[in-house]
N, C-alpha and C. Protein backbone atom coordinates (compact mmCIF):
# COMPACT_ATOMS: atom_id res chain seq x y z
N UNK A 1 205.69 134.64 188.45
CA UNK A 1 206.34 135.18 187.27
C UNK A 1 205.36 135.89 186.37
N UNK A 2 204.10 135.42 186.37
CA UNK A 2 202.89 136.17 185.31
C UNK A 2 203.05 137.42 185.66
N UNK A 3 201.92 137.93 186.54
CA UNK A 3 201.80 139.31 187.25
C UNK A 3 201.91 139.55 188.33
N UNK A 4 202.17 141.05 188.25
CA UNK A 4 202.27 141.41 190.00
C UNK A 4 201.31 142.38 189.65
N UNK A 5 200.90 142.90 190.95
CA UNK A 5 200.34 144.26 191.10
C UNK A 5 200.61 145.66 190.51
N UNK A 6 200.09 146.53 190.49
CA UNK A 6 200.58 148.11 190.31
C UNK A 6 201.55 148.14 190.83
N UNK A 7 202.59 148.53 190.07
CA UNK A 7 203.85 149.04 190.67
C UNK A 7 204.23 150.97 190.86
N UNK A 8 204.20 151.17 191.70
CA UNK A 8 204.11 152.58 192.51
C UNK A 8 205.19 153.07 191.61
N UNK A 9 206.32 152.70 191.31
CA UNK A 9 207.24 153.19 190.57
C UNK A 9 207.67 153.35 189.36
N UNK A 10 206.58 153.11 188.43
CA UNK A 10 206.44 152.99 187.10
C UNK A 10 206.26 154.58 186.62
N UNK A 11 206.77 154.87 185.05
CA UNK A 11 207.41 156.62 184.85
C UNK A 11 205.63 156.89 184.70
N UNK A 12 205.67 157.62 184.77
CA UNK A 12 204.26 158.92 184.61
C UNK A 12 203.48 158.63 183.49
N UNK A 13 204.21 158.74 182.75
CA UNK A 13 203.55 158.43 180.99
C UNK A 13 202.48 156.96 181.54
N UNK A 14 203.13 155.89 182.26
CA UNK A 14 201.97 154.81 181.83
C UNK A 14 200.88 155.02 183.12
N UNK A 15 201.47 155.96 184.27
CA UNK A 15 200.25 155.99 184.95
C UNK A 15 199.16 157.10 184.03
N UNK A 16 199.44 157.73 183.23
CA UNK A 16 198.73 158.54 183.00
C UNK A 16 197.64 158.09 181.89
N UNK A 17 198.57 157.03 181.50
CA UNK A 17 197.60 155.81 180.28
C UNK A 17 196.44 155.44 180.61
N UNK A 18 196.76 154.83 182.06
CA UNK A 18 196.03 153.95 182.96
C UNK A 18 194.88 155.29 183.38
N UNK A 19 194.98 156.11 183.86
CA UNK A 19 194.05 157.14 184.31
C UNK A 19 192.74 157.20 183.25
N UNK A 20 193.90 157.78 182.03
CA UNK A 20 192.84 157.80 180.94
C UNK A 20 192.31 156.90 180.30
N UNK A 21 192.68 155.74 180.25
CA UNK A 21 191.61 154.90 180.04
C UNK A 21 190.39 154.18 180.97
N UNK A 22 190.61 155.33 182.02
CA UNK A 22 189.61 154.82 182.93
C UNK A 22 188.61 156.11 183.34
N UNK A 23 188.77 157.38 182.22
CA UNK A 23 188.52 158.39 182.45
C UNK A 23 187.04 158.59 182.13
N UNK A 24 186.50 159.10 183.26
CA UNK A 24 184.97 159.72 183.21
C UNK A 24 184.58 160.79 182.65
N UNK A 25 183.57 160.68 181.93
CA UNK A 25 183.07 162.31 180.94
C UNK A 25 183.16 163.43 182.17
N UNK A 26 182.45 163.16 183.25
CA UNK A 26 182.53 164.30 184.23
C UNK A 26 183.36 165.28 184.85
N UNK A 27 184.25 164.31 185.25
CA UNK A 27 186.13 164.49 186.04
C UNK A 27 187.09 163.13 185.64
N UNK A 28 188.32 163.95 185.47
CA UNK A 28 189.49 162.98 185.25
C UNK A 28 189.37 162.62 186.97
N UNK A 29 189.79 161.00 187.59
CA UNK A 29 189.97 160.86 188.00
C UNK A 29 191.58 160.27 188.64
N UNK A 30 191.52 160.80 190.40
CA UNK A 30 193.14 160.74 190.53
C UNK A 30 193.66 159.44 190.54
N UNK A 31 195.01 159.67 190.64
CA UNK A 31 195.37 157.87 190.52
C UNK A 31 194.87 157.11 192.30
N UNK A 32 194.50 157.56 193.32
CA UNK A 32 193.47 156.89 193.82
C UNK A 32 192.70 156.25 193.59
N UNK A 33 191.47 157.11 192.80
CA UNK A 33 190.36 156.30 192.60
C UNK A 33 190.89 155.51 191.48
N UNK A 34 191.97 155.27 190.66
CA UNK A 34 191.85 154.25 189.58
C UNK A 34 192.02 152.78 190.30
N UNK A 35 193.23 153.50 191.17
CA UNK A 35 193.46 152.22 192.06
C UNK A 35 192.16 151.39 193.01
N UNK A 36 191.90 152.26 193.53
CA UNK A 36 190.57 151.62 194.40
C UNK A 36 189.33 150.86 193.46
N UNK A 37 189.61 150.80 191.88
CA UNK A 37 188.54 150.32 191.49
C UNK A 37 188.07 149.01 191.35
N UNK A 38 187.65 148.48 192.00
CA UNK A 38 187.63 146.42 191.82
C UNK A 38 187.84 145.44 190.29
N UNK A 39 188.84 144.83 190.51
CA UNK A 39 188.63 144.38 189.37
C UNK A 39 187.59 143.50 188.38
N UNK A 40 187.09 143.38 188.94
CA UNK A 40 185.82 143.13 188.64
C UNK A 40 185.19 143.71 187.57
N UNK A 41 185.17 145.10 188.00
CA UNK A 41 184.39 146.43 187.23
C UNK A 41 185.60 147.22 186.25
N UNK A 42 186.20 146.89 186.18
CA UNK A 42 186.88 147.65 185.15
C UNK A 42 186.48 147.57 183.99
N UNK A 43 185.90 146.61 183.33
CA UNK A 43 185.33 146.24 182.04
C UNK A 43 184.51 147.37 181.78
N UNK A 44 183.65 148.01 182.75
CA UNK A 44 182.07 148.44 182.81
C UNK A 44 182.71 150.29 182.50
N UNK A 45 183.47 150.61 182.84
CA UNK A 45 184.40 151.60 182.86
C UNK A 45 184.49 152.57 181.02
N UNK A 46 185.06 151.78 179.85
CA UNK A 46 185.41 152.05 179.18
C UNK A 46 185.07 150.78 178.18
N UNK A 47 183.91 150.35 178.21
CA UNK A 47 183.66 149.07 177.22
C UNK A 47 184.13 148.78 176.03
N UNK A 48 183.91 150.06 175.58
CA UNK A 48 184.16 149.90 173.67
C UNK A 48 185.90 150.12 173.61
N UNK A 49 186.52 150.10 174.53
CA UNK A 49 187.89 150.40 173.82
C UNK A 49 188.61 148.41 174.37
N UNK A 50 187.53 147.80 174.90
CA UNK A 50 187.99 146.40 175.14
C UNK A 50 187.79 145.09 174.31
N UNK A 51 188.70 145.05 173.52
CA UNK A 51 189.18 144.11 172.49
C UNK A 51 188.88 142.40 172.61
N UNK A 52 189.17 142.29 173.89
CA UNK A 52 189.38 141.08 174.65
C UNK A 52 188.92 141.24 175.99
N UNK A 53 188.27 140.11 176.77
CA UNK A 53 188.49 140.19 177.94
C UNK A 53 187.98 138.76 178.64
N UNK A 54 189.28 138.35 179.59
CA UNK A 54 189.08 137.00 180.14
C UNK A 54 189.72 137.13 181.53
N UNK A 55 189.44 135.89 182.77
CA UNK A 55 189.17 135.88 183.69
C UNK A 55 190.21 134.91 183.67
N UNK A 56 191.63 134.65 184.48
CA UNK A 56 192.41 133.76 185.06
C UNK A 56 193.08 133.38 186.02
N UNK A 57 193.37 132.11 186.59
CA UNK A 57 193.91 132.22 187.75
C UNK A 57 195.57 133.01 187.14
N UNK A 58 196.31 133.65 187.92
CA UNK A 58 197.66 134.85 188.11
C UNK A 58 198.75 133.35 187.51
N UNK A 59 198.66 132.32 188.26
CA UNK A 59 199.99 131.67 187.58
C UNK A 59 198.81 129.85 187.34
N UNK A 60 199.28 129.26 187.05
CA UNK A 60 198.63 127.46 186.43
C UNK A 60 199.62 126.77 187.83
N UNK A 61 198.58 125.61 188.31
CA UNK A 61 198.38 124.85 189.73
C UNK A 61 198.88 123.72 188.46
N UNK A 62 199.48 123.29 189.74
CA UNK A 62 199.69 121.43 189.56
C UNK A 62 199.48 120.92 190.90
N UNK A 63 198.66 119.49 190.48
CA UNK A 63 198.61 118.66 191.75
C UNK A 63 200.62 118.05 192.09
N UNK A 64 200.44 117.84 193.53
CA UNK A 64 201.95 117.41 193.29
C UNK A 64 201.50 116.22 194.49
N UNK A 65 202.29 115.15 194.46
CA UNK A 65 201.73 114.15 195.45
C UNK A 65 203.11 114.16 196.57
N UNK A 66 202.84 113.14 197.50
CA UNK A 66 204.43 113.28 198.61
C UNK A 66 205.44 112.70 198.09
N UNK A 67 205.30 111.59 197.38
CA UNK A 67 206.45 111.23 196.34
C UNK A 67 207.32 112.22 195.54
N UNK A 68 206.63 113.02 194.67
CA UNK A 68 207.00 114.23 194.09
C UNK A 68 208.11 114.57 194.74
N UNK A 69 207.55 115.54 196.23
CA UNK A 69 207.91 116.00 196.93
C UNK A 69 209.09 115.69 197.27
N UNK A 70 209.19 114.32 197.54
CA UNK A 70 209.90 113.92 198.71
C UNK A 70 211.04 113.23 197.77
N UNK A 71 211.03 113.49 196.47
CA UNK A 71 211.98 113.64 195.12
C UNK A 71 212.98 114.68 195.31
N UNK A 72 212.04 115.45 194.90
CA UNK A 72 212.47 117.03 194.78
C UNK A 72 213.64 117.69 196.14
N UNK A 73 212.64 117.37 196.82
CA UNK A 73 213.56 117.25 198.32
C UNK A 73 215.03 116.31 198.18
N UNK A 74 214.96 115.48 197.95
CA UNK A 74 216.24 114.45 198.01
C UNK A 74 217.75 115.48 196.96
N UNK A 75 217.04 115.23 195.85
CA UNK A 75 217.76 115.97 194.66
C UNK A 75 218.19 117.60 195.13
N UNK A 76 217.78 118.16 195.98
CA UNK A 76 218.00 119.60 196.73
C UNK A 76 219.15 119.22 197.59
N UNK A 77 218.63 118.45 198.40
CA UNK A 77 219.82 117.86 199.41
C UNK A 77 220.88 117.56 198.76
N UNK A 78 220.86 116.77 198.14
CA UNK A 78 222.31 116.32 197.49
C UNK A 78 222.96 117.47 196.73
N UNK A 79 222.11 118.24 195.96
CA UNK A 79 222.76 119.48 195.46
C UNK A 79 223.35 120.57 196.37
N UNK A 80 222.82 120.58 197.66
CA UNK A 80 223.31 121.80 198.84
C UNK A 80 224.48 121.11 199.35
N UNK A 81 224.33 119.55 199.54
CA UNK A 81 225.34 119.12 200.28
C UNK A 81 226.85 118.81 199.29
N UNK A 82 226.60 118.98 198.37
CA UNK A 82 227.62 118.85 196.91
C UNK A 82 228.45 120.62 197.07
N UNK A 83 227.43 121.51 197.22
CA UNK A 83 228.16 122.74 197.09
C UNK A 83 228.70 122.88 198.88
N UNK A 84 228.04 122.35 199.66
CA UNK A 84 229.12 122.21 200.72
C UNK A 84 230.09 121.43 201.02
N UNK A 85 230.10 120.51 200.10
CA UNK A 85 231.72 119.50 200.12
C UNK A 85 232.55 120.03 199.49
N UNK A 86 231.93 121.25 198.55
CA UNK A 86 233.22 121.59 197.47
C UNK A 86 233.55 123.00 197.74
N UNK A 87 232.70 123.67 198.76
CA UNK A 87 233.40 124.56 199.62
C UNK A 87 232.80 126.20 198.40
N UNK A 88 231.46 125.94 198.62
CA UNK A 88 230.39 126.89 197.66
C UNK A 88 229.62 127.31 198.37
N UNK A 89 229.73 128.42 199.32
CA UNK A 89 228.29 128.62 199.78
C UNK A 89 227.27 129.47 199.26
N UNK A 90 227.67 129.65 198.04
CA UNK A 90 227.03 130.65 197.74
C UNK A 90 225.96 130.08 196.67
N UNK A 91 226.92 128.90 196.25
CA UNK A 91 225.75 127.70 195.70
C UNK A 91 225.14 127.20 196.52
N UNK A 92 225.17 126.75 197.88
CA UNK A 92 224.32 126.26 198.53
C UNK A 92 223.41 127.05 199.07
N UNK A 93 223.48 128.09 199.31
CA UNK A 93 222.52 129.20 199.86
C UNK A 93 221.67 129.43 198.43
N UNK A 94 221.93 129.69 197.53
CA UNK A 94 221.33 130.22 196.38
C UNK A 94 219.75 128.77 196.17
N UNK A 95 220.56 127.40 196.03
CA UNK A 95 219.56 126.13 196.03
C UNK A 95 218.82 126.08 197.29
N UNK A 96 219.12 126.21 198.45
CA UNK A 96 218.08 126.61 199.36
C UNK A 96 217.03 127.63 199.34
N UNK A 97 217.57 128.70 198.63
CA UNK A 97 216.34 130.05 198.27
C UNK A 97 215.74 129.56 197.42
N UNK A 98 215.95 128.58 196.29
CA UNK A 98 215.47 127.98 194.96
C UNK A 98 214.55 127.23 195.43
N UNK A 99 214.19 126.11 196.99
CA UNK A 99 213.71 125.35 197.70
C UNK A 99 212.89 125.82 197.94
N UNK A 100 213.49 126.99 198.98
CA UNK A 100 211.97 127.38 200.23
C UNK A 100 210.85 128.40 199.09
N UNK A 101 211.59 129.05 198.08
CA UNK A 101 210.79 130.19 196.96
C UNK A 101 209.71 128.76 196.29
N UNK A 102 210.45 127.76 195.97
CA UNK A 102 209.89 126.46 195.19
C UNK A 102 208.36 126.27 196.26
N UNK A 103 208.91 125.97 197.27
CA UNK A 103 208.14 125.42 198.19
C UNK A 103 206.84 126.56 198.57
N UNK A 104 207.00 127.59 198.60
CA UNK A 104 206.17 128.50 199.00
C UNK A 104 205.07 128.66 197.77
N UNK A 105 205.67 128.65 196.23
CA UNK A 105 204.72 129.15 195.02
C UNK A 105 203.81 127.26 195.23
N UNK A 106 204.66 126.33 195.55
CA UNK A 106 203.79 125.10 195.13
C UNK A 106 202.80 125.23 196.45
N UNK A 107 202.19 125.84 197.25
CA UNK A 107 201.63 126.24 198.73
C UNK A 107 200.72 127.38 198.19
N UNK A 108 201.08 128.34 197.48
CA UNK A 108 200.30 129.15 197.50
C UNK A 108 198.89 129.30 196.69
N UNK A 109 197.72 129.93 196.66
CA UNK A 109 196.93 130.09 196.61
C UNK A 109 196.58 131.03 195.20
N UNK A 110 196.19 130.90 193.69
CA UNK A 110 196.64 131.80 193.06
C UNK A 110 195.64 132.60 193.07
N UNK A 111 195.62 133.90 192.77
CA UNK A 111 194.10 134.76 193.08
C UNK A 111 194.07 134.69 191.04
N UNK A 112 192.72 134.97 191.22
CA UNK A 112 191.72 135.40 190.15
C UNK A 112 192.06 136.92 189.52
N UNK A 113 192.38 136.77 188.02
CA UNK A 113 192.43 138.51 188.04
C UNK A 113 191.99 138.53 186.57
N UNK A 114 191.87 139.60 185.63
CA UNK A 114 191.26 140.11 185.25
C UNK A 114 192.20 140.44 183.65
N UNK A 115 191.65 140.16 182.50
CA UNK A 115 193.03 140.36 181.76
C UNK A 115 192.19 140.82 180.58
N UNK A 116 192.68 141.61 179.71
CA UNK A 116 192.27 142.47 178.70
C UNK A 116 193.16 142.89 178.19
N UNK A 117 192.57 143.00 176.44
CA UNK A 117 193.15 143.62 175.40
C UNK A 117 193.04 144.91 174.91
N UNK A 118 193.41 146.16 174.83
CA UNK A 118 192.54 147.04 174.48
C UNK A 118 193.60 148.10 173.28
N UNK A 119 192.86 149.26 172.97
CA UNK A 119 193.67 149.49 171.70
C UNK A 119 195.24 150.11 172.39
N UNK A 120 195.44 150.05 173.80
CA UNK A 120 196.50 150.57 173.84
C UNK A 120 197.69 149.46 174.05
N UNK A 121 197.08 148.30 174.79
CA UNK A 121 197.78 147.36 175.10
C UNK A 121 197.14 146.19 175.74
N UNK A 122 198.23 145.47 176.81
CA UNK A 122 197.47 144.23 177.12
C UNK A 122 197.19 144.53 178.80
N UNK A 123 196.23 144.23 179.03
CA UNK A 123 196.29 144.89 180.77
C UNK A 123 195.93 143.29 181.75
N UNK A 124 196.69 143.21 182.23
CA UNK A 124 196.67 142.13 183.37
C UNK A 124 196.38 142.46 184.86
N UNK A 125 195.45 142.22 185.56
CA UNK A 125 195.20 142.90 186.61
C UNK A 125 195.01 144.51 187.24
N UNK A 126 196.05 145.01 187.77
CA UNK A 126 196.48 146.52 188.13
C UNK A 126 197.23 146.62 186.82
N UNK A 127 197.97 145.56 186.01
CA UNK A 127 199.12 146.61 185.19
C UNK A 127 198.92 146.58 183.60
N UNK A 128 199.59 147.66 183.24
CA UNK A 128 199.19 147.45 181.38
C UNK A 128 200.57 147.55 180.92
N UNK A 129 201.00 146.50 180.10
CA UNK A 129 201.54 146.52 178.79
C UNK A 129 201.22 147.29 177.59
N UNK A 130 201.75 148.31 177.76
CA UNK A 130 201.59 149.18 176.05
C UNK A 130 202.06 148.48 175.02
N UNK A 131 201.32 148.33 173.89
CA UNK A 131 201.74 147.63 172.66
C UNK A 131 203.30 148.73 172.35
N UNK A 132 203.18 149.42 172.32
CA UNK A 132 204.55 150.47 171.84
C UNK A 132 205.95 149.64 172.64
N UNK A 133 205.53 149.19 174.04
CA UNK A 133 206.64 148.69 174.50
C UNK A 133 206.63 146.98 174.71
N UNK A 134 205.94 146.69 173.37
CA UNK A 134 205.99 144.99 173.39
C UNK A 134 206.41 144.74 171.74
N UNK A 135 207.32 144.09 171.85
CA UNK A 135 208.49 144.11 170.72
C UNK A 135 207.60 142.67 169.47
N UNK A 136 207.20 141.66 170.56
CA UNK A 136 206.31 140.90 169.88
C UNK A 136 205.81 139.99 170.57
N UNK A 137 204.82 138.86 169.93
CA UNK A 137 204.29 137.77 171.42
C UNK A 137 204.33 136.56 170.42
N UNK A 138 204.22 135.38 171.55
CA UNK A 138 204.13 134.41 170.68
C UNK A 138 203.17 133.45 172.08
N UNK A 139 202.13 132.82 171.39
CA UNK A 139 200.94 131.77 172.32
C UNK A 139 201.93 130.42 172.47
N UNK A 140 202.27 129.90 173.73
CA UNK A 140 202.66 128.62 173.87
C UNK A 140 201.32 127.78 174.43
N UNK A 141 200.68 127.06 174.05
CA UNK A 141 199.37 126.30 174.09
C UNK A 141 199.82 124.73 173.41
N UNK A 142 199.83 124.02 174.54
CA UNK A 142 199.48 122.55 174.69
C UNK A 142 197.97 122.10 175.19
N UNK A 143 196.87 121.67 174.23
CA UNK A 143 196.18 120.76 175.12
C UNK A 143 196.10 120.44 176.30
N UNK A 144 195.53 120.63 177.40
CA UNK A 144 195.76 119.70 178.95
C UNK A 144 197.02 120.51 179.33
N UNK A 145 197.43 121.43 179.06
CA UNK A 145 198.88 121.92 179.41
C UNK A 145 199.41 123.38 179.69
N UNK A 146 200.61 123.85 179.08
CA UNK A 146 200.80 125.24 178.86
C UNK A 146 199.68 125.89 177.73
N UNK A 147 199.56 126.90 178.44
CA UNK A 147 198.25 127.93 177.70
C UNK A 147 198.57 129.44 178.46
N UNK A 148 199.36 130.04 177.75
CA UNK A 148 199.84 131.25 177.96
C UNK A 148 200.16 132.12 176.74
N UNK A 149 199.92 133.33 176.90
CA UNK A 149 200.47 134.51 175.78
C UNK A 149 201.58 135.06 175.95
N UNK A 150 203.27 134.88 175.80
CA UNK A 150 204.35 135.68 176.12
C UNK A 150 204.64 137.08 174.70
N UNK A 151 204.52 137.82 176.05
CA UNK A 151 204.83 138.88 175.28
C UNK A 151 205.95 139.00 175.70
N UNK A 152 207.13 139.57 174.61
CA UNK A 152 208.41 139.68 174.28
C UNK A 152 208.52 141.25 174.14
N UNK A 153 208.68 142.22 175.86
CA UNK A 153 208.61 143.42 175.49
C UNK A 153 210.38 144.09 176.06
N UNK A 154 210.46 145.56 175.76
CA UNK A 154 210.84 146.44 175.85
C UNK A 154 212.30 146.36 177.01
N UNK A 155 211.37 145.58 178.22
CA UNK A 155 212.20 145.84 179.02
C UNK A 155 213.35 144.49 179.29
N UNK A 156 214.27 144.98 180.31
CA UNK A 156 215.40 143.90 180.64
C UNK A 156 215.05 143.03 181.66
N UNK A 157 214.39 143.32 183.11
CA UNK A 157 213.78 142.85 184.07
C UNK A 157 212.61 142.51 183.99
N UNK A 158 211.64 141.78 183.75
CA UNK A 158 211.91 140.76 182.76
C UNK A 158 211.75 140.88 181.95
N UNK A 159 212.20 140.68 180.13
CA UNK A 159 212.14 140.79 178.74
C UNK A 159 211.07 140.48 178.41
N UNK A 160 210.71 138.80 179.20
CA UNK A 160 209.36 137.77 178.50
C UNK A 160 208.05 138.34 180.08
N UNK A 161 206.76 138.46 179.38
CA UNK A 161 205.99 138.46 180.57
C UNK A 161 204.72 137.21 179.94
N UNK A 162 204.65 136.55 180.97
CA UNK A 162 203.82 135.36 180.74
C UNK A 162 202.13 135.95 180.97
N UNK A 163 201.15 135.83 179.96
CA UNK A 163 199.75 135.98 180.52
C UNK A 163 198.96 134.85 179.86
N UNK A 164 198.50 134.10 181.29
CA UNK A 164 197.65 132.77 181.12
C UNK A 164 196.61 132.83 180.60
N UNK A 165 196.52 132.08 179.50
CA UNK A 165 195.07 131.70 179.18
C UNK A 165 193.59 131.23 179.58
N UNK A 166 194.50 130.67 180.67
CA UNK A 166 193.38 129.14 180.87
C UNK A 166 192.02 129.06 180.07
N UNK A 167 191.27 129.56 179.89
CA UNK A 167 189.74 128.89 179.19
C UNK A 167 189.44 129.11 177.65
N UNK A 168 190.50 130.80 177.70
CA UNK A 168 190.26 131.86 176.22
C UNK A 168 190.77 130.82 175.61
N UNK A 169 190.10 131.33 174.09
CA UNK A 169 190.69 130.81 173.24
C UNK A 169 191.56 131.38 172.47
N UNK A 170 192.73 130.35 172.10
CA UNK A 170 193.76 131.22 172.12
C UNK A 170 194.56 132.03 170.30
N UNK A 171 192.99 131.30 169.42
CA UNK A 171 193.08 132.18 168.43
C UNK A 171 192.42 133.45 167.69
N UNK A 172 191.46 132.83 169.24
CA UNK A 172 190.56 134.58 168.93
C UNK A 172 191.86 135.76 169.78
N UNK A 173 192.17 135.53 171.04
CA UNK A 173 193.38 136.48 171.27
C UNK A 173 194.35 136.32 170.26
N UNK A 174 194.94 135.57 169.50
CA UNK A 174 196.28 136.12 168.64
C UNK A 174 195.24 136.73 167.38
N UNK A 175 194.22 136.82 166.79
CA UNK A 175 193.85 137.63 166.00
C UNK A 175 193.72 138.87 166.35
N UNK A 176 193.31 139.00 167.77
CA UNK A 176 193.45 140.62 168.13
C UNK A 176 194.93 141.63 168.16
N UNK A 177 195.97 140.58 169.10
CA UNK A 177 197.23 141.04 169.30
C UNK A 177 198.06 140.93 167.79
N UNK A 178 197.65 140.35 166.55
CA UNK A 178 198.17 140.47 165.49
C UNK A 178 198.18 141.54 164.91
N UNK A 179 196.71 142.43 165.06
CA UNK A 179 196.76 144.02 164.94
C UNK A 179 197.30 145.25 165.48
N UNK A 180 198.05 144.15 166.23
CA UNK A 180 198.76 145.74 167.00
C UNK A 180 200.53 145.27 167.18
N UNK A 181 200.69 144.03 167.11
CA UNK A 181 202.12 143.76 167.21
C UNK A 181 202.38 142.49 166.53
N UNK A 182 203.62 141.99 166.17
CA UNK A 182 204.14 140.93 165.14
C UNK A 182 203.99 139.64 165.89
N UNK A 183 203.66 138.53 165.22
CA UNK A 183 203.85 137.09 165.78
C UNK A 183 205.50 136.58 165.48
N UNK A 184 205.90 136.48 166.56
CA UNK A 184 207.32 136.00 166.48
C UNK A 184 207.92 134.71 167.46
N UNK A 185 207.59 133.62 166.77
CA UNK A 185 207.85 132.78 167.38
C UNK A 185 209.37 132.61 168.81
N UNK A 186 209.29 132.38 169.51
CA UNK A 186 209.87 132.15 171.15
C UNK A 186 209.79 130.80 171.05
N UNK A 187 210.76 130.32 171.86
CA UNK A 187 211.62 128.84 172.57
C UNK A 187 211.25 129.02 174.26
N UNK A 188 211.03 128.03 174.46
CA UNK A 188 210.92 127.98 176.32
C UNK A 188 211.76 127.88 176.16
N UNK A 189 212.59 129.06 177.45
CA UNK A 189 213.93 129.24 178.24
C UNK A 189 214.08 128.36 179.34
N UNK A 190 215.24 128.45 180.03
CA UNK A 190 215.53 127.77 181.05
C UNK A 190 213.92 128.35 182.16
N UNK A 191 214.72 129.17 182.93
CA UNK A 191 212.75 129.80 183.82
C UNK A 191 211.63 129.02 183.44
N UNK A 192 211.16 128.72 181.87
CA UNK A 192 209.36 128.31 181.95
C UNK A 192 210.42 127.13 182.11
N UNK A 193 211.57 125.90 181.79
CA UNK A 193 211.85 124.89 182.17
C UNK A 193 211.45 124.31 183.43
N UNK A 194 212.03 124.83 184.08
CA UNK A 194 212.05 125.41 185.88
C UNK A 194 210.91 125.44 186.08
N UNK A 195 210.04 125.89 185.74
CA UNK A 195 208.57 126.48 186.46
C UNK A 195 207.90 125.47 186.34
N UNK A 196 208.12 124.42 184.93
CA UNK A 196 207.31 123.19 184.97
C UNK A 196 207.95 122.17 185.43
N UNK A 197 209.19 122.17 185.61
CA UNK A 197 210.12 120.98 186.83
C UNK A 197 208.94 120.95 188.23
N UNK A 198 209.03 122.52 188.22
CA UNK A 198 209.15 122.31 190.13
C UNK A 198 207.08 122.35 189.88
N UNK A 199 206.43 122.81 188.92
CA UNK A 199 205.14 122.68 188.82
C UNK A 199 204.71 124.20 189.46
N UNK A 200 205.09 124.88 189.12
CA UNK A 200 204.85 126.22 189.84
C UNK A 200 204.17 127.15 188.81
């Protein structure tokens, strides 16, 4: 749910953001080379226009033991086999995708990426959030716990975009993002509910 990659289909205007803030005194470079650049090195690129910059795993790990598991599992079953006694398959197919999707994020491996503030927006990996199209954010931070920045932007698919904290601290980032967009307090929705049910 945090980030995905560059999306190939995003309008012109923000690839062209992305170009130029990665633009060399010598030659503008094409959206190739922006892409090919490691994330790693992006920092080294355009220093002074970077506000912020921290290092996180893409989504927050939970240990889960076979008990857990073998919970979670039971409570699935009875829910698939409930929408097949009552003659739902569309509920039961839907809680099986909810399972094996469950089962695959608690399996997977989260990669390392790269997250920054800068005067145009918030950039997470390959992608940037323009402050123009982030309506407002609010830090959910528990101790030992949730430690994320939701920004509350522009769009419908998804409205909320989650970017993890893990180590930053999370009032030196809301002093930065206070200069460029409003603090507006947010409620965990059903989804972050969900995400910390299943530990994903």
């Amino acid at each position: 749910m945090y980030v995905d990659g560059f999306r190939e289909n995003e309008d012109d205007k923000k690839g062209e953001k992305i170009n130029s803030f990665f633009a060399r005194e010598e030659k503008e470079p094409v959206a190739e080379e922006v892409v090919s650049i490691p994330e790693n090195k992006i920092i080294a690129h355009r220093p002074e226009d970077v506000l912020a910059h921290w290092q996180a795993p893409e989504f927050e790990t939970y240990e889960t033991d076979g008990r857990y598991l073998a919970y979670l599992g039971l409570v699935l079953a009875v829910i698939v086999a409930y929408a097949i006694y009552t003659n739902s398959p569309i509920m039961a197919i839907t809680f099986i995708l909810i399972g094996v999707v469950a089962y695959i994020y608690m399996h997977k491996e989260a990669r390392t990426l790269d997250f920054m503030i800068t005067y145009d927006g918030v950039m997470a990996g390959r992608e940037i959030y323009e402050f123009e199209n982030i309506k407002s954010f609010w830090i959910f931070y528990e101790p030992n716990g949730l430690k994320v920045v939701s920004l509350h932007t522009k769009s419908f698919l998804p409205p909320y975009v989650h970017i993890p904290l893990h180590e930053e601290n999370p009032v030196e980032v809301r002093e930065v993002l206070m200069k460029f967009i409003p603090e507006i307090k947010q409620e965990a929705g059903v989804v972050d509910a969900l995400e910390r049910l299943l530990r994903i």
